[in-house]
N, C-alpha and C. Protein backbone atom coordinates (compact mmCIF):
# COMPACT_ATOMS: atom_id res chain seq x y z
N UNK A 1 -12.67 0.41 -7.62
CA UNK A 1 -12.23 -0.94 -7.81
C UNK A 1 -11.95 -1.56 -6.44
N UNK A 2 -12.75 -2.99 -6.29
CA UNK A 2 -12.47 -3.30 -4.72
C UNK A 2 -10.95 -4.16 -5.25
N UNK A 3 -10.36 -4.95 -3.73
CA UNK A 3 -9.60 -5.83 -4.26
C UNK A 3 -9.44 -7.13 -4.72
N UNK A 4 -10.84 -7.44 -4.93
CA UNK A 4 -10.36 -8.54 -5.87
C UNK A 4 -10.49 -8.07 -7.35
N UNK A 5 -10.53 -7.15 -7.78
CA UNK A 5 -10.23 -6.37 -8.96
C UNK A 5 -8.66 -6.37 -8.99
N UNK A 6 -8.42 -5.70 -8.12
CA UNK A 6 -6.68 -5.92 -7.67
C UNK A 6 -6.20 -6.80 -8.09
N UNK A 7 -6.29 -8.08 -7.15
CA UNK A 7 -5.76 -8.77 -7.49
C UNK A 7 -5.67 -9.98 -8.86
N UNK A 8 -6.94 -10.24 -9.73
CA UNK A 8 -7.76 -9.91 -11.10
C UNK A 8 -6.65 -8.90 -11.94
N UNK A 9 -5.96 -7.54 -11.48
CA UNK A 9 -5.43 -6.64 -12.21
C UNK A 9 -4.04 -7.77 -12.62
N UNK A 10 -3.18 -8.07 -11.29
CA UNK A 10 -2.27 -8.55 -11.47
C UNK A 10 -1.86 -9.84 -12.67
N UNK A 11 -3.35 -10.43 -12.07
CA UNK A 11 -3.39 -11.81 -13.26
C UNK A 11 -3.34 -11.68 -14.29
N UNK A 12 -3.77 -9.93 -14.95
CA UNK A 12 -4.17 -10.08 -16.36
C UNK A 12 -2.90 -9.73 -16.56
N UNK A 13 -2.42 -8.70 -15.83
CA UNK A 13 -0.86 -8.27 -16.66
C UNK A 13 0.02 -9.22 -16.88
N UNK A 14 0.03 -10.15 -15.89
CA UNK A 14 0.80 -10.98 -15.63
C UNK A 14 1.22 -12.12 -16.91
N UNK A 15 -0.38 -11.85 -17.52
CA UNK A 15 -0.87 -13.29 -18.59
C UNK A 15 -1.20 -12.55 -19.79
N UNK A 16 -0.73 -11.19 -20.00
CA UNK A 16 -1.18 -10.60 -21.17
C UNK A 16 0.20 -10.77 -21.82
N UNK A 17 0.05 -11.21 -23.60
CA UNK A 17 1.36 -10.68 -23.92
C UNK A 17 1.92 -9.66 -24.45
N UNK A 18 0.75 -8.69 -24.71
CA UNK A 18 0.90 -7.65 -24.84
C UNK A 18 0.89 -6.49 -23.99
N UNK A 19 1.55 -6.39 -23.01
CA UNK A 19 0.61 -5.51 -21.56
C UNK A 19 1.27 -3.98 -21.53
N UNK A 20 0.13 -3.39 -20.92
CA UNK A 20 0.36 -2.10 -21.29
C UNK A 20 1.60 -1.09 -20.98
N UNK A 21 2.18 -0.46 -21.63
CA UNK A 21 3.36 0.23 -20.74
C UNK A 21 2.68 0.51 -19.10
N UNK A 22 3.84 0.55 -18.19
CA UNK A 22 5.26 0.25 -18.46
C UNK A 22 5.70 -1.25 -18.41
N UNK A 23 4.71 -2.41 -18.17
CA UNK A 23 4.47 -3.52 -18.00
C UNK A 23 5.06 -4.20 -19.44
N UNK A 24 5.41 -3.70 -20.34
CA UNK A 24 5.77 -4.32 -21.56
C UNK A 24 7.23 -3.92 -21.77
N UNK A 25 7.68 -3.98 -20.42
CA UNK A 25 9.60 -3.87 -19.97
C UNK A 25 9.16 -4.71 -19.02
N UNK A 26 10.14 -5.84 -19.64
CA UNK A 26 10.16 -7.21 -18.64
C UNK A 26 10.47 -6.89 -17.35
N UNK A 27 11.09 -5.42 -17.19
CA UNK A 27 11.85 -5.91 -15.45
C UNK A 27 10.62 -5.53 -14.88
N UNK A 28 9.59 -4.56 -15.72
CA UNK A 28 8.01 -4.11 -14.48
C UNK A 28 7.29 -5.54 -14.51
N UNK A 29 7.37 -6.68 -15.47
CA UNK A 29 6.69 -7.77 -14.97
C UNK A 29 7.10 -8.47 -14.19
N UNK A 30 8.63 -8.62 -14.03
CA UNK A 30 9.27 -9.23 -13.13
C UNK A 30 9.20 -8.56 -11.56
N UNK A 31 8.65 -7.10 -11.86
CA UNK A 31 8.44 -6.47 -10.12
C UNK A 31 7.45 -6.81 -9.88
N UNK A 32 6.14 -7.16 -10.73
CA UNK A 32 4.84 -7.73 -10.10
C UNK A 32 4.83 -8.89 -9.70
N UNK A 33 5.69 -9.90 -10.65
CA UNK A 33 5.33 -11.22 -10.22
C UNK A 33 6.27 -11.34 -8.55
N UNK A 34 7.32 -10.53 -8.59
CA UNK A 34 7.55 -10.78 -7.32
C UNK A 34 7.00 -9.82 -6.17
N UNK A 35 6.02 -9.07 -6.36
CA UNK A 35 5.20 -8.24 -5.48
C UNK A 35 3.98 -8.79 -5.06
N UNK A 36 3.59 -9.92 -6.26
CA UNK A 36 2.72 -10.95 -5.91
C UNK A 36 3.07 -11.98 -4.91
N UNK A 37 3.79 -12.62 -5.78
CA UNK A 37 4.80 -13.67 -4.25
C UNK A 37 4.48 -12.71 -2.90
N UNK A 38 5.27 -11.51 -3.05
CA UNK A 38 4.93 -10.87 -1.31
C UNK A 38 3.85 -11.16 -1.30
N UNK A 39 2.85 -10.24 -1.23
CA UNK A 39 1.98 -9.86 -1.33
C UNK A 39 0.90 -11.21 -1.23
N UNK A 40 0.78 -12.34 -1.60
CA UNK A 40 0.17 -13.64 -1.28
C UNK A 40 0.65 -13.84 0.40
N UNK A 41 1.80 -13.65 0.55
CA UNK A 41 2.95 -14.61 1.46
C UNK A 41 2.27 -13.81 2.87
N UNK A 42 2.27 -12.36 2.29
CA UNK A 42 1.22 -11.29 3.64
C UNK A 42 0.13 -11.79 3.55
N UNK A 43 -0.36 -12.15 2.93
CA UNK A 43 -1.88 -12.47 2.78
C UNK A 43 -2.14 -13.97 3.83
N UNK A 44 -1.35 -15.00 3.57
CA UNK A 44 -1.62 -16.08 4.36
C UNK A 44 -0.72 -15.76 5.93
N UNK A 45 0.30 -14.97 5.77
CA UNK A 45 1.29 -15.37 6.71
C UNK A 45 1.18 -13.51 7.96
N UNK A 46 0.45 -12.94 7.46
CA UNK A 46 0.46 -11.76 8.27
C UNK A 46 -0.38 -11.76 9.09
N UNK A 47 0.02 -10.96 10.71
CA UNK A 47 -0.44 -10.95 11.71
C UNK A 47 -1.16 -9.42 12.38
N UNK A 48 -2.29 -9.50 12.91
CA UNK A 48 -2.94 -8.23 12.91
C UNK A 48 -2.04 -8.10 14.41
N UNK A 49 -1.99 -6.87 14.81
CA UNK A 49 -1.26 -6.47 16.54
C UNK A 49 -3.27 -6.34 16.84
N UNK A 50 -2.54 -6.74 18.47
CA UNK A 50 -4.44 -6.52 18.77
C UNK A 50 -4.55 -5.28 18.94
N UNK A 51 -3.59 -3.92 19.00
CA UNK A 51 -4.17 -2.68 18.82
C UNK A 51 -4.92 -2.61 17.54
N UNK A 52 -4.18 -3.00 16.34
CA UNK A 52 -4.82 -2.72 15.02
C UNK A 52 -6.28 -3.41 15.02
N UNK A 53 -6.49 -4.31 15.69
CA UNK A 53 -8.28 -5.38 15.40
C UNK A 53 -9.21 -4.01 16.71
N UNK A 54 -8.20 -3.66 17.57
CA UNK A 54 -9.37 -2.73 18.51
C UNK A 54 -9.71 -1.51 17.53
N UNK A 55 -8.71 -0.82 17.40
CA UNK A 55 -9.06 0.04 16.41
C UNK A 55 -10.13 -0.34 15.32
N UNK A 56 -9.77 -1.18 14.89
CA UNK A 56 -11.02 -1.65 13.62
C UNK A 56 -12.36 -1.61 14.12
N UNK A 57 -12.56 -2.03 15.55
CA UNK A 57 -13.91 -2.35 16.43
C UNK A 57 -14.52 -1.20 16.83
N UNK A 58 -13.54 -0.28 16.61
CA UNK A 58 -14.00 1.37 17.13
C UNK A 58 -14.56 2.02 16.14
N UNK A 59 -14.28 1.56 15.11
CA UNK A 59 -14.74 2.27 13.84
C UNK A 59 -16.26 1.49 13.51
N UNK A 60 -17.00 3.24 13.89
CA UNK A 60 -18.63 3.25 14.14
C UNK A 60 -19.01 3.97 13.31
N UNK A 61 -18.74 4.71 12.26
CA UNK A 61 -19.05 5.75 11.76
C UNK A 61 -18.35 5.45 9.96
N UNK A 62 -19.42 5.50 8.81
CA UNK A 62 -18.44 5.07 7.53
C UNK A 62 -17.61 5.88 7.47
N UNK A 63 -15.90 4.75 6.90
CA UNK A 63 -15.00 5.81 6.53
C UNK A 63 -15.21 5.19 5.16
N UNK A 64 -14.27 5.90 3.75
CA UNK A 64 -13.83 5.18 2.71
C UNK A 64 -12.00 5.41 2.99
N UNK A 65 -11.93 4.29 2.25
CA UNK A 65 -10.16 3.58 2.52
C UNK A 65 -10.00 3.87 1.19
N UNK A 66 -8.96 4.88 0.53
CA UNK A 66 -9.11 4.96 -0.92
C UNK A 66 -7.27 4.51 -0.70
N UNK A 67 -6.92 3.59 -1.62
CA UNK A 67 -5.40 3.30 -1.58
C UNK A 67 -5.34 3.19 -3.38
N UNK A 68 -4.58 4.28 -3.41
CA UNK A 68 -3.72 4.24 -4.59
C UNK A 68 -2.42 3.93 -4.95
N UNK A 69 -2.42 2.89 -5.73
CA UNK A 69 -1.06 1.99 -6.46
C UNK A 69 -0.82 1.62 -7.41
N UNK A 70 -0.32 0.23 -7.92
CA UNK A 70 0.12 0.23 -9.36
C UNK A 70 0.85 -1.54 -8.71
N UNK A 71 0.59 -2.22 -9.48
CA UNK A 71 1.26 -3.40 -9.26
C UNK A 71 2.78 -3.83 -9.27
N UNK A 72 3.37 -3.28 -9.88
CA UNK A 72 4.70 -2.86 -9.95
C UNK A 72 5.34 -2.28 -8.40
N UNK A 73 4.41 -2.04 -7.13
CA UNK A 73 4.94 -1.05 -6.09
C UNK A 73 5.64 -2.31 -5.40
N UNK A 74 6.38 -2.34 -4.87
CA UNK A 74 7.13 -3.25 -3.59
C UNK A 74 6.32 -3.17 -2.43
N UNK A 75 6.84 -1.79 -1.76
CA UNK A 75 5.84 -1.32 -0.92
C UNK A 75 4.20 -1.49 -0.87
N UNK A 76 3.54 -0.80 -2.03
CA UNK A 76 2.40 -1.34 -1.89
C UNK A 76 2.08 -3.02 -1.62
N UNK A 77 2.77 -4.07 -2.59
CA UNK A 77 2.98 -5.38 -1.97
C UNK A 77 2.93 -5.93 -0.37
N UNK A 78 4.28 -4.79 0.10
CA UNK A 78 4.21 -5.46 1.60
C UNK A 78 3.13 -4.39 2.59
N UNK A 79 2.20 -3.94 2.04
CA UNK A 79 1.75 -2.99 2.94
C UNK A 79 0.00 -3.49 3.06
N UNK A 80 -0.42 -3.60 1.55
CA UNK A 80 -1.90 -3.21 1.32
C UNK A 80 -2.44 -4.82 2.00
N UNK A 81 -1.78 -5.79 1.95
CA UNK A 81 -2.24 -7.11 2.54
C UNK A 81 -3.43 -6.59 4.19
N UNK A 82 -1.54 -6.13 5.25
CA UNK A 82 -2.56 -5.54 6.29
C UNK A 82 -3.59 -4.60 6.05
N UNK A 83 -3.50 -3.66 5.84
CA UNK A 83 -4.82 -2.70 5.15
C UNK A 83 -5.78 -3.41 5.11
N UNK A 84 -5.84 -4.51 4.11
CA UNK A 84 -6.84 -5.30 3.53
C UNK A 84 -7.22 -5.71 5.26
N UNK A 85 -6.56 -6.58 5.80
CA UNK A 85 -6.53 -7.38 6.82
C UNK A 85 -7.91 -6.68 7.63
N UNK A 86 -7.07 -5.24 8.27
CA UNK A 86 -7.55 -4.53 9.06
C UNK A 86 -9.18 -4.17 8.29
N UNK A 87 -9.23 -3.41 7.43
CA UNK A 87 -10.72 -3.08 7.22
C UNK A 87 -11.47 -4.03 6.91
N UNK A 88 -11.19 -5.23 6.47
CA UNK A 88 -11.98 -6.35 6.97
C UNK A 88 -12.94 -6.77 8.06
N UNK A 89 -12.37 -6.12 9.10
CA UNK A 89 -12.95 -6.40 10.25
C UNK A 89 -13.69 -5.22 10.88
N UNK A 90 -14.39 -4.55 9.91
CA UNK A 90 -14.96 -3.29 10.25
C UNK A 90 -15.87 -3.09 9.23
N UNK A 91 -17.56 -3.06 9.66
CA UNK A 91 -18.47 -3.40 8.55
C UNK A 91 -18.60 -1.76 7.75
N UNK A 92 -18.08 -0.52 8.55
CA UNK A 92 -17.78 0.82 8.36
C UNK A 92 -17.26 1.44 7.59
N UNK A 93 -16.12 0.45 6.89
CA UNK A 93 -15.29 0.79 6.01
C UNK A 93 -15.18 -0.05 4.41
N UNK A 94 -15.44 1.32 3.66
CA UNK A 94 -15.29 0.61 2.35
C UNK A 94 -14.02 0.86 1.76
N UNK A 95 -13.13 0.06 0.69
CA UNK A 95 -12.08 0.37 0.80
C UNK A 95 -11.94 0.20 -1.25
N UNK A 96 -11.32 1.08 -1.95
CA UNK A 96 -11.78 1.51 -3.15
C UNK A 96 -10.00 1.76 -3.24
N UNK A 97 -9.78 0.97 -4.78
CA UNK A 97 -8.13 0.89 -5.09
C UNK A 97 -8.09 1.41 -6.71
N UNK A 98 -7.41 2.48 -6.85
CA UNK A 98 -6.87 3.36 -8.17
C UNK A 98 -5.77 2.87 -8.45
N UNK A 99 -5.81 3.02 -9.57
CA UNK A 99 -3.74 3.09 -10.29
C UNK A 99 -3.54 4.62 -9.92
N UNK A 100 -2.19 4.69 -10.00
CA UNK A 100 -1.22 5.81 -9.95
C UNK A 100 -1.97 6.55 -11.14
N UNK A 101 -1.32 5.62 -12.34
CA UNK A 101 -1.33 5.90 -13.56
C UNK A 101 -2.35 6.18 -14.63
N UNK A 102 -3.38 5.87 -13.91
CA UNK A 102 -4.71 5.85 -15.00
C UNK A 102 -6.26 6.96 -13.93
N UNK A 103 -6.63 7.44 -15.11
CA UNK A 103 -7.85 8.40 -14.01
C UNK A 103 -8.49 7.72 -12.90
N UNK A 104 -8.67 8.48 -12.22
CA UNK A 104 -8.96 10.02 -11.70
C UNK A 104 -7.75 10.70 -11.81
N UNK A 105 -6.22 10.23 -11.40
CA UNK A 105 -4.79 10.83 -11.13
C UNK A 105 -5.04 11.41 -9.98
N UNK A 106 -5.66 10.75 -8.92
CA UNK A 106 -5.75 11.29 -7.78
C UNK A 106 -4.58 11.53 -6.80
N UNK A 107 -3.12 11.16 -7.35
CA UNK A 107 -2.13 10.99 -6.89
C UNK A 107 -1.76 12.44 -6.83
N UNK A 108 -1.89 13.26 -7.69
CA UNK A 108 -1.75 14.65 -8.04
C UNK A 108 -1.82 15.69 -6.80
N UNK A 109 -2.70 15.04 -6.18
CA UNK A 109 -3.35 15.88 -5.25
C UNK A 109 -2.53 15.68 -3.86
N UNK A 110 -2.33 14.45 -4.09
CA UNK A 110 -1.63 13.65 -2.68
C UNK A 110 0.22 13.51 -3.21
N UNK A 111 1.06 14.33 -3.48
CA UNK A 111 2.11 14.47 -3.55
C UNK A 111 3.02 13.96 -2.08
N UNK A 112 4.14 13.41 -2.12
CA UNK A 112 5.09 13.09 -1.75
C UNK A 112 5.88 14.21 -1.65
N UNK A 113 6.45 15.53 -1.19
CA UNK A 113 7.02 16.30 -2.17
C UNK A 113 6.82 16.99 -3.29
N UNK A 114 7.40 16.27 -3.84
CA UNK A 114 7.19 16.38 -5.71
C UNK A 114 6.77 15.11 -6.76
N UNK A 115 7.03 14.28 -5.48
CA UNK A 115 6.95 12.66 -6.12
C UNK A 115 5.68 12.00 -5.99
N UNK A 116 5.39 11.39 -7.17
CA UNK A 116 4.19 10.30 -6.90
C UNK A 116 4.06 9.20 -5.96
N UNK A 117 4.82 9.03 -5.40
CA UNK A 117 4.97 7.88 -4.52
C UNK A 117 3.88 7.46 -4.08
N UNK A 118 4.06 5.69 -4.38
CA UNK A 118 2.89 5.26 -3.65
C UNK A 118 3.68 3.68 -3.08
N UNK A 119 2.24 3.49 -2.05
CA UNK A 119 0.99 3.49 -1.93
C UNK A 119 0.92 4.35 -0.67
N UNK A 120 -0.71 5.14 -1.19
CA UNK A 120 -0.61 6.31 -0.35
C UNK A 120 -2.27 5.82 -0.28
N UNK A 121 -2.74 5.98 1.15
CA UNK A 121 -3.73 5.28 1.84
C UNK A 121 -4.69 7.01 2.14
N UNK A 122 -5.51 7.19 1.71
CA UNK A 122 -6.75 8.39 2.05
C UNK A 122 -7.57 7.90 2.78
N UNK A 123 -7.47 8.08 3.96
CA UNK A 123 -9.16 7.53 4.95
C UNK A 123 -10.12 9.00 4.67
N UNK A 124 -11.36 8.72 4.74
CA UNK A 124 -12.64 9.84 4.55
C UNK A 124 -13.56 9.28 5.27
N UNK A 125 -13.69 10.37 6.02
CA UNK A 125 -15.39 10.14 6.40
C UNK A 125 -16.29 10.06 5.51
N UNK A 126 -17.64 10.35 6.03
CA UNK A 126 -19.05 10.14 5.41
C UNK A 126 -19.12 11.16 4.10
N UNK A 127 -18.56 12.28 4.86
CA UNK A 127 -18.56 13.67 4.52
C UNK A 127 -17.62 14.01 2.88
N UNK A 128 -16.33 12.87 2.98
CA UNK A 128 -15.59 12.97 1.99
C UNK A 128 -14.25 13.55 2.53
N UNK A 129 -14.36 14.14 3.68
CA UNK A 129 -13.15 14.87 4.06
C UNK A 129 -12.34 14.08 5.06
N UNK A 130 -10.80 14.37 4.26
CA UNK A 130 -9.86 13.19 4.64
C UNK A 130 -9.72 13.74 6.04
N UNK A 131 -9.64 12.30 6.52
CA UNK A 131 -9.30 11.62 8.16
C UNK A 131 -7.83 11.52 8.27
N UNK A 132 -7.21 10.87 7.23
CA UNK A 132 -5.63 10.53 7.51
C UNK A 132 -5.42 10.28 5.99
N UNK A 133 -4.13 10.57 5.77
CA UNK A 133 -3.38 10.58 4.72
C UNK A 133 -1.82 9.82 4.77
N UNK A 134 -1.72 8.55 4.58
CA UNK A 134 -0.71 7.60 5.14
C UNK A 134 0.34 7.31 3.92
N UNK A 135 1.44 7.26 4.01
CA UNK A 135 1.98 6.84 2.23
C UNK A 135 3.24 7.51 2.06
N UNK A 136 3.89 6.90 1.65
CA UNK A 136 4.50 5.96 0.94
C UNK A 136 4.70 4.63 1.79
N UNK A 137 5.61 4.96 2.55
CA UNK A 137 6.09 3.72 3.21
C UNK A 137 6.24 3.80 4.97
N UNK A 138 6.41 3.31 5.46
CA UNK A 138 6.40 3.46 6.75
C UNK A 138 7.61 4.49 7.18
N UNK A 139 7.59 5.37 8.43
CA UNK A 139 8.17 6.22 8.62
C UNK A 139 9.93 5.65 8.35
N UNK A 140 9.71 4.74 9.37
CA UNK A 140 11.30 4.06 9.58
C UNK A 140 11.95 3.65 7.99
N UNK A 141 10.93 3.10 7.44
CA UNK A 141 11.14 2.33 6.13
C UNK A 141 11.65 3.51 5.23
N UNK A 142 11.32 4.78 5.04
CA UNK A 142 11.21 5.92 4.50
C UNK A 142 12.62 6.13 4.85
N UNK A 143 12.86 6.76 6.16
CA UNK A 143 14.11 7.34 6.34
C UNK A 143 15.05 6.33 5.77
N UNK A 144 15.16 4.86 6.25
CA UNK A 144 16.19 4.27 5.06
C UNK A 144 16.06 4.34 4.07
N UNK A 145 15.10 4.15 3.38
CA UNK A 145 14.99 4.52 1.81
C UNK A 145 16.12 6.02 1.40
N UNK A 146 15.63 7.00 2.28
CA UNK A 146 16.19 8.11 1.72
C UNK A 146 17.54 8.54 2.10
N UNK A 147 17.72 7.59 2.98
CA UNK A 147 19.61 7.37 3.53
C UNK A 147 20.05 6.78 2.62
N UNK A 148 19.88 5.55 1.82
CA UNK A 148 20.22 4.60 0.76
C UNK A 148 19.73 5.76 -0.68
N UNK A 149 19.39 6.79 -0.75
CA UNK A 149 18.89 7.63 -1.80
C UNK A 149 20.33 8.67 -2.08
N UNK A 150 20.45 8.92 -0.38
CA UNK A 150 21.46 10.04 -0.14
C UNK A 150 22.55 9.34 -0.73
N UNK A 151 22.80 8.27 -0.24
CA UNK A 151 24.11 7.42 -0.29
C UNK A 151 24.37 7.06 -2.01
N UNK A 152 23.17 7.44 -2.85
CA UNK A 152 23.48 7.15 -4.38
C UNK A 152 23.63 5.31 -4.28
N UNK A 153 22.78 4.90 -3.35
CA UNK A 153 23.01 3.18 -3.74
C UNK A 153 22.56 2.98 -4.77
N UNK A 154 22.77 1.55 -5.67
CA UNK A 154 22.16 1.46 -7.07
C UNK A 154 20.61 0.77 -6.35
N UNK A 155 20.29 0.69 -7.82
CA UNK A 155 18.96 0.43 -7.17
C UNK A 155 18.71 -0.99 -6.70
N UNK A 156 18.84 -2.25 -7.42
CA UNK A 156 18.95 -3.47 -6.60
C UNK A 156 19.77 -3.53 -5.32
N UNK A 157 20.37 -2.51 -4.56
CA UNK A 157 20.50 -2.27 -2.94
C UNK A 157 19.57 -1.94 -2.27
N UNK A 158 19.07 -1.05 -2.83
CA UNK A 158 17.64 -0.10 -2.16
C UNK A 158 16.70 -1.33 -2.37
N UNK A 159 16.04 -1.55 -3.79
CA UNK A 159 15.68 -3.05 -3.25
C UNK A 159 15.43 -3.60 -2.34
N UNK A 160 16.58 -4.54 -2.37
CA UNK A 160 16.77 -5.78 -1.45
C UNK A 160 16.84 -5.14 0.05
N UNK A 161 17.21 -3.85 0.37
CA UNK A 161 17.47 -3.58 1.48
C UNK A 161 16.11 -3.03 2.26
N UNK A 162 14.97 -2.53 1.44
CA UNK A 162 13.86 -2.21 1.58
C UNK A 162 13.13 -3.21 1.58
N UNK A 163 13.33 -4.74 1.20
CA UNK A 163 12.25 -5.61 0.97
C UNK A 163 12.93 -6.13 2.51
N UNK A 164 13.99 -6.55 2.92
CA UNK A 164 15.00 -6.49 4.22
C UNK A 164 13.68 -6.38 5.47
N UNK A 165 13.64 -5.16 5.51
CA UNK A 165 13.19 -4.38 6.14
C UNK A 165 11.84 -4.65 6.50
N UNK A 166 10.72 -4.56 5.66
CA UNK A 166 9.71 -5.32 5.68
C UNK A 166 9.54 -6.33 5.78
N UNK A 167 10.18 -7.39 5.68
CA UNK A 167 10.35 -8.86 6.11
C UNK A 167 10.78 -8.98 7.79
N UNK A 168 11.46 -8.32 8.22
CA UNK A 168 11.75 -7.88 9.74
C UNK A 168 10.77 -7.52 10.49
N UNK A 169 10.23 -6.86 9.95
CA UNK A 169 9.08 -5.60 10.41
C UNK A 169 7.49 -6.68 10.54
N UNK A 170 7.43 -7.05 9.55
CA UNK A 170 6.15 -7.88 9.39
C UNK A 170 4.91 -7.25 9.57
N UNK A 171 5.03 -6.09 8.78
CA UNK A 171 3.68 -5.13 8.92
C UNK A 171 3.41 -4.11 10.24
N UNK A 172 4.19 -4.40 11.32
CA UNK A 172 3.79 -4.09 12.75
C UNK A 172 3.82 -2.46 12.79
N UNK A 173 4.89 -1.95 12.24
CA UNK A 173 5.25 -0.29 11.76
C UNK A 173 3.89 0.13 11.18
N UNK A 174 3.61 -0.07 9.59
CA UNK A 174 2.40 0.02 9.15
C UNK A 174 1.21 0.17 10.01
N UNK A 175 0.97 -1.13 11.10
CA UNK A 175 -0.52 -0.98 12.15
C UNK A 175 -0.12 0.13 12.70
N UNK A 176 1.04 0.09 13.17
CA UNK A 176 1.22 0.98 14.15
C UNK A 176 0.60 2.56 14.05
N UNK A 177 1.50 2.88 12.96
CA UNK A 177 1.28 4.27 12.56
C UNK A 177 -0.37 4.49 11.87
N UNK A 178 -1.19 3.71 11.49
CA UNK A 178 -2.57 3.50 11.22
C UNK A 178 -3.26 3.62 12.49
N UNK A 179 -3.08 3.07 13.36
CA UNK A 179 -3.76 3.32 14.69
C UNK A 179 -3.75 4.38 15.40
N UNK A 180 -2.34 5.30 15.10
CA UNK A 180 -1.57 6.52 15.78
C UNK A 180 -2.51 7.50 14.88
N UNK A 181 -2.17 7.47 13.57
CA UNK A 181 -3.48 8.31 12.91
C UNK A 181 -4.52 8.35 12.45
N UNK A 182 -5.46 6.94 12.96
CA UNK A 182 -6.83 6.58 13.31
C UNK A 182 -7.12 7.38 14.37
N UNK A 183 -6.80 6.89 15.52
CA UNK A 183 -8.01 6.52 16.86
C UNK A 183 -7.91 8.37 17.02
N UNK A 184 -7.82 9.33 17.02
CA UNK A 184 -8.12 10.62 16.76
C UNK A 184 -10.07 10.68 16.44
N UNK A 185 -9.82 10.21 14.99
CA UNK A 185 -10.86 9.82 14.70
C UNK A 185 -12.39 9.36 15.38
N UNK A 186 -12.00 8.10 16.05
CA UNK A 186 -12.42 7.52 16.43
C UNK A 186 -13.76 7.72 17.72
């Protein structure tokens, strides 16, 4: 599924009135419609670092960009915009988007731990064999998450304090660490 399937996904849930679990608990429609809001707001208002556009220019060789999510993610919201951004500008890279929740369950494979967490970004070469494995959230973003985890905050803290964060940040963490475990590659 490319992303305008993606974003096509969002519209339907959004406008279905019947939509499929877990989407048929108002608060998962209420996390999309405001993951959309992000997620548009990156789309017009996000900025590539010119490391992240060199990197893109280096990439000579097909990779596939496999990012698995679920509309409901926050994170995926403030993340997959740049993603998008970046392989845009690289005729090398095809970039192919799963649910968590529905087959292949390729998430299985790509554990957090023990956790599904996403959005978790698979680069592959030609070959199929992963290049980089990026995901959940940005390193920095992560360790607060799991300080605010330790700390037993409720969850509209973690929230707001994670969406905080990415609004500060403005994607730049994300390039960053994409370029750090790109240009290896490269």
């Amino acid at each position: 599924m490319n992303f305008q399937w993606y974003v096509e996904y969002y519209d339907q849930l959004l406008h279905d009135p019947n939509p499929p679990a877990p989407y048929n608990d108002p608060k998962y429609i209420d996390f999309t419609k405001l993951n959309l809001t992000h997620m548009n707001r990156w789309m017009r208002s996000g900025v590539l670092l010119p490391e992240a556009k060199e990197m893109a220019a280096k990439i000579t060789a097909p990779q596939h960009w496999i990012v698995i999510t679920e509309a409901w993610c926050a994170d995926a919201a403030n993340t997959i915009p740049f993603l998008r951004m970046i392989a845009q500008l690289s005729e090398h890279v095809t970039v192919t988007y799963e649910l968590r929740d529905s087959p292949p369950y390729r998430i299985n494979n790509y554990l957090t731990g023990t956790s599904k967490s996403i959005p978790k970004l698979i680069i592959r070469n030609r070959e199929e064999e992963d290049l980089l494995v990026w995901g959940p959230r940005p390193a920095e973003c992560q360790a607060l998450y799991l300080k605010l985890a330790a700390e037993k905050a409720p969850f509209e803290t973690v929230k707001v304090e994670i969406q905080k964060w990415y609004n500060r940040d403005a994607g730049r963490t994300f390039q960053q660490e994409l370029v750090a475990g790109l240009t290896p590659y490269l």
